[in-house]
C-alpha atoms as a PDB file:
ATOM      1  CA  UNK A   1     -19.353  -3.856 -32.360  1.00  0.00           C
ATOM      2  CA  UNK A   2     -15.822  -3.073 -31.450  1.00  0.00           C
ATOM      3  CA  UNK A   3     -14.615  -0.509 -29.112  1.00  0.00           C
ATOM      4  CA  UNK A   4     -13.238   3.102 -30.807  1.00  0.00           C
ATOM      5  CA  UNK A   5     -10.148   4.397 -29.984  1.00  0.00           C
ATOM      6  CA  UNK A   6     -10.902   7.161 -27.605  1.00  0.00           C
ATOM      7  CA  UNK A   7     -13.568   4.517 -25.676  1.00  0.00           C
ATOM      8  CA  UNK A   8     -10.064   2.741 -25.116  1.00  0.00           C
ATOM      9  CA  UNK A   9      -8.653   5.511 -23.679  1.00  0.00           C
ATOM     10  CA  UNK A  10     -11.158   6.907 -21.853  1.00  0.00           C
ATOM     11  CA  UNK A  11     -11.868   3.421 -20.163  1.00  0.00           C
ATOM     12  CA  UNK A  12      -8.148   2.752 -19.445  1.00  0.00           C
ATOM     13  CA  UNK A  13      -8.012   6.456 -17.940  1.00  0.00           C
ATOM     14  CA  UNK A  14     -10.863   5.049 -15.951  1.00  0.00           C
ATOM     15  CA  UNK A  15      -9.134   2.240 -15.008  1.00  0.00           C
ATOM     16  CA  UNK A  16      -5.969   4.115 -13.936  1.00  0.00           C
ATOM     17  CA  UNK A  17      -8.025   6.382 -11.926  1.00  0.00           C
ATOM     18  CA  UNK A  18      -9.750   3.728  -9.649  1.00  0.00           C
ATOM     19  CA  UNK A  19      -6.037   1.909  -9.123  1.00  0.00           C
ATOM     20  CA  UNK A  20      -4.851   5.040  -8.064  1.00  0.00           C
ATOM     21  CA  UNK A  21      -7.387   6.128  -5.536  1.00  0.00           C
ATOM     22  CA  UNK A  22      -7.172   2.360  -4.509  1.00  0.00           C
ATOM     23  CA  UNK A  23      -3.895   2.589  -3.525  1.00  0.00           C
ATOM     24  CA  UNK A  24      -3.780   6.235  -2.019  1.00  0.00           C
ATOM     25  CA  UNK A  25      -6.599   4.510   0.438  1.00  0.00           C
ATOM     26  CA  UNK A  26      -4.127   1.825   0.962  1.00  0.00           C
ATOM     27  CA  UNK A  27      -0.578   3.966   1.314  1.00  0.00           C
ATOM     28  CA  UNK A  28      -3.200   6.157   4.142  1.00  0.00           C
ATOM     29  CA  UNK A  29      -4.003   2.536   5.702  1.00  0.00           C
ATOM     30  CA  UNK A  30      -0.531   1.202   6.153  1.00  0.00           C
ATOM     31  CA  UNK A  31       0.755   4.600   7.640  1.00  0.00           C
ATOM     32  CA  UNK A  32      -1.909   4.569   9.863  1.00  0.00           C
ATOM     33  CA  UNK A  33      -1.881   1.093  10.765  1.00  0.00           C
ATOM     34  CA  UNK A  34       1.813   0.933  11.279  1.00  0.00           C
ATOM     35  CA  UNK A  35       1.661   3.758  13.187  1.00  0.00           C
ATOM     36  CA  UNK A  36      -0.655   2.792  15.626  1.00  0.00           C
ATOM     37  CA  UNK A  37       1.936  -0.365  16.902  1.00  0.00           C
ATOM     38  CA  UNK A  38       1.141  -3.143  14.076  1.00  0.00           C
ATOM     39  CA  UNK A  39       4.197  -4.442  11.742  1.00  0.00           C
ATOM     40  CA  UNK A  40       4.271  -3.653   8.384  1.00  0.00           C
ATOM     41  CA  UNK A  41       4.461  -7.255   7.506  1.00  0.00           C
ATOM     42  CA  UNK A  42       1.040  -7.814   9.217  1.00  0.00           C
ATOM     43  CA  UNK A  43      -0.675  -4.432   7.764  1.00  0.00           C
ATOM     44  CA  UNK A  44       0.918  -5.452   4.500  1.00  0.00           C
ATOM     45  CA  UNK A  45      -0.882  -8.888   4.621  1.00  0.00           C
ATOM     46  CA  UNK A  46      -4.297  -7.715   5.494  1.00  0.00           C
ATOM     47  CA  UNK A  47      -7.094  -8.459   3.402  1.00  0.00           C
ATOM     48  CA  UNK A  48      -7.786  -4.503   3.335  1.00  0.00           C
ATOM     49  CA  UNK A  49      -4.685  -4.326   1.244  1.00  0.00           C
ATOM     50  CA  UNK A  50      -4.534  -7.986  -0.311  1.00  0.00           C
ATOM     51  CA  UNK A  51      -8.644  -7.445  -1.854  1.00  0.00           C
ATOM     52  CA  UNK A  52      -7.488  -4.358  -3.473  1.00  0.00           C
ATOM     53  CA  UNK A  53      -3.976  -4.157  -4.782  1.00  0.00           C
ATOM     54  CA  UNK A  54      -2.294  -6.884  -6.738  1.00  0.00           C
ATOM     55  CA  UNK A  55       1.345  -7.586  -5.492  1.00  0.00           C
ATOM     56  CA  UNK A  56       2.778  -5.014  -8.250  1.00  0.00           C
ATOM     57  CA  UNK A  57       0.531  -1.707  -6.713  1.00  0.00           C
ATOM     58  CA  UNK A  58       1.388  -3.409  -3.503  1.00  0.00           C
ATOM     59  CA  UNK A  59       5.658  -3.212  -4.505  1.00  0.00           C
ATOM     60  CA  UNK A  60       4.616   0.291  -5.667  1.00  0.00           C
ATOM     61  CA  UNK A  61       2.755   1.425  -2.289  1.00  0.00           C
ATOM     62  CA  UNK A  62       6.179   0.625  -0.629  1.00  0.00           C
ATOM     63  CA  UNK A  63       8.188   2.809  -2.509  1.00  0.00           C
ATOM     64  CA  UNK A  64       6.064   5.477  -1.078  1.00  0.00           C
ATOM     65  CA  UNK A  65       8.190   8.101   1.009  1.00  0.00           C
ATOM     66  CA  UNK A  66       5.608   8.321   3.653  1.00  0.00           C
ATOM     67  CA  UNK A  67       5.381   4.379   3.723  1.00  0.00           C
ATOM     68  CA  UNK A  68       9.071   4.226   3.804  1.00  0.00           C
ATOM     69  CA  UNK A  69       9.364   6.709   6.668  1.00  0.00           C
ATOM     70  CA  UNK A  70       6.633   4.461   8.494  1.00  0.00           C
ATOM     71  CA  UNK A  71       8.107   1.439   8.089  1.00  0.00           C
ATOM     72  CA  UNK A  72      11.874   3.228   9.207  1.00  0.00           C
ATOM     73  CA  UNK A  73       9.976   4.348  12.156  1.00  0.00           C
ATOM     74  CA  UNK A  74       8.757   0.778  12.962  1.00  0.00           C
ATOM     75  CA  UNK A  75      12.284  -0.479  12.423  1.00  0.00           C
ATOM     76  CA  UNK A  76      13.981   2.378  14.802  1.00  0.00           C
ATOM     77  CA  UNK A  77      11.167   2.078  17.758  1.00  0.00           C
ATOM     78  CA  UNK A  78      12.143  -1.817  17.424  1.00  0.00           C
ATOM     79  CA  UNK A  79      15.309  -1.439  18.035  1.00  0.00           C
ATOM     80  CA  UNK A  80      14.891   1.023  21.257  1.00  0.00           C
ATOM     81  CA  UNK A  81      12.685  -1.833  22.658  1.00  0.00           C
ATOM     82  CA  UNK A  82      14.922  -4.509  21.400  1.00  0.00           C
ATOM     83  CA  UNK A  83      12.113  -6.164  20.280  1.00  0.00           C
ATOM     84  CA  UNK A  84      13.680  -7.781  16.822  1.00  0.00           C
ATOM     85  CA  UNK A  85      10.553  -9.548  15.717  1.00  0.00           C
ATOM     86  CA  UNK A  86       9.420  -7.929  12.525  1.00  0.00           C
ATOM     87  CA  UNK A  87       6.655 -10.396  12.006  1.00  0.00           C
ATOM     88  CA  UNK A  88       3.794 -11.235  14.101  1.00  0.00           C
END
């Protein structure tokens, strides 16, 4: 029995619905995460993020402005330490 039209669409609205909540969980954990002290690189590497995003949502999570203003924060509070290691 193949799949209608509009059970297409309703499971790829489905789909894009879970992948979206997926990664708002994930843009809340790297904010969080980055701003408690840990580098980007590491939060960005944790299986938290790695078991639910594939590297494309991941790409997309760091185009988020609040990510971005995270990460810039990380970068900036670096420098006032000098502490140039962005990897841990």
């Amino acid at each position: 029995m193949t799949e209608s039209k509009v059970t297409k669409l309703v499971r790829r609205l489905i789909e894009d619905l879970s992948e979206d909540v997926a990664e708002e969980r994930v843009v809340q954990y790297v904010i969080r995460e980055v701003g408690a002290g840990r580098k980007a690189s590491a939060v960005l590497s944790d299986p938290f993020v790695r078991n639910r995003l594939s590297d494309e949502r991941i790409a997309h999570v760091l185009e988020n402005p609040a990510v971005l203003e995270a990460v810039e924060h990380e970068i900036q509070t670096s420098y006032e330490r000098r502490d140039f290691q962005f990897k841990e």
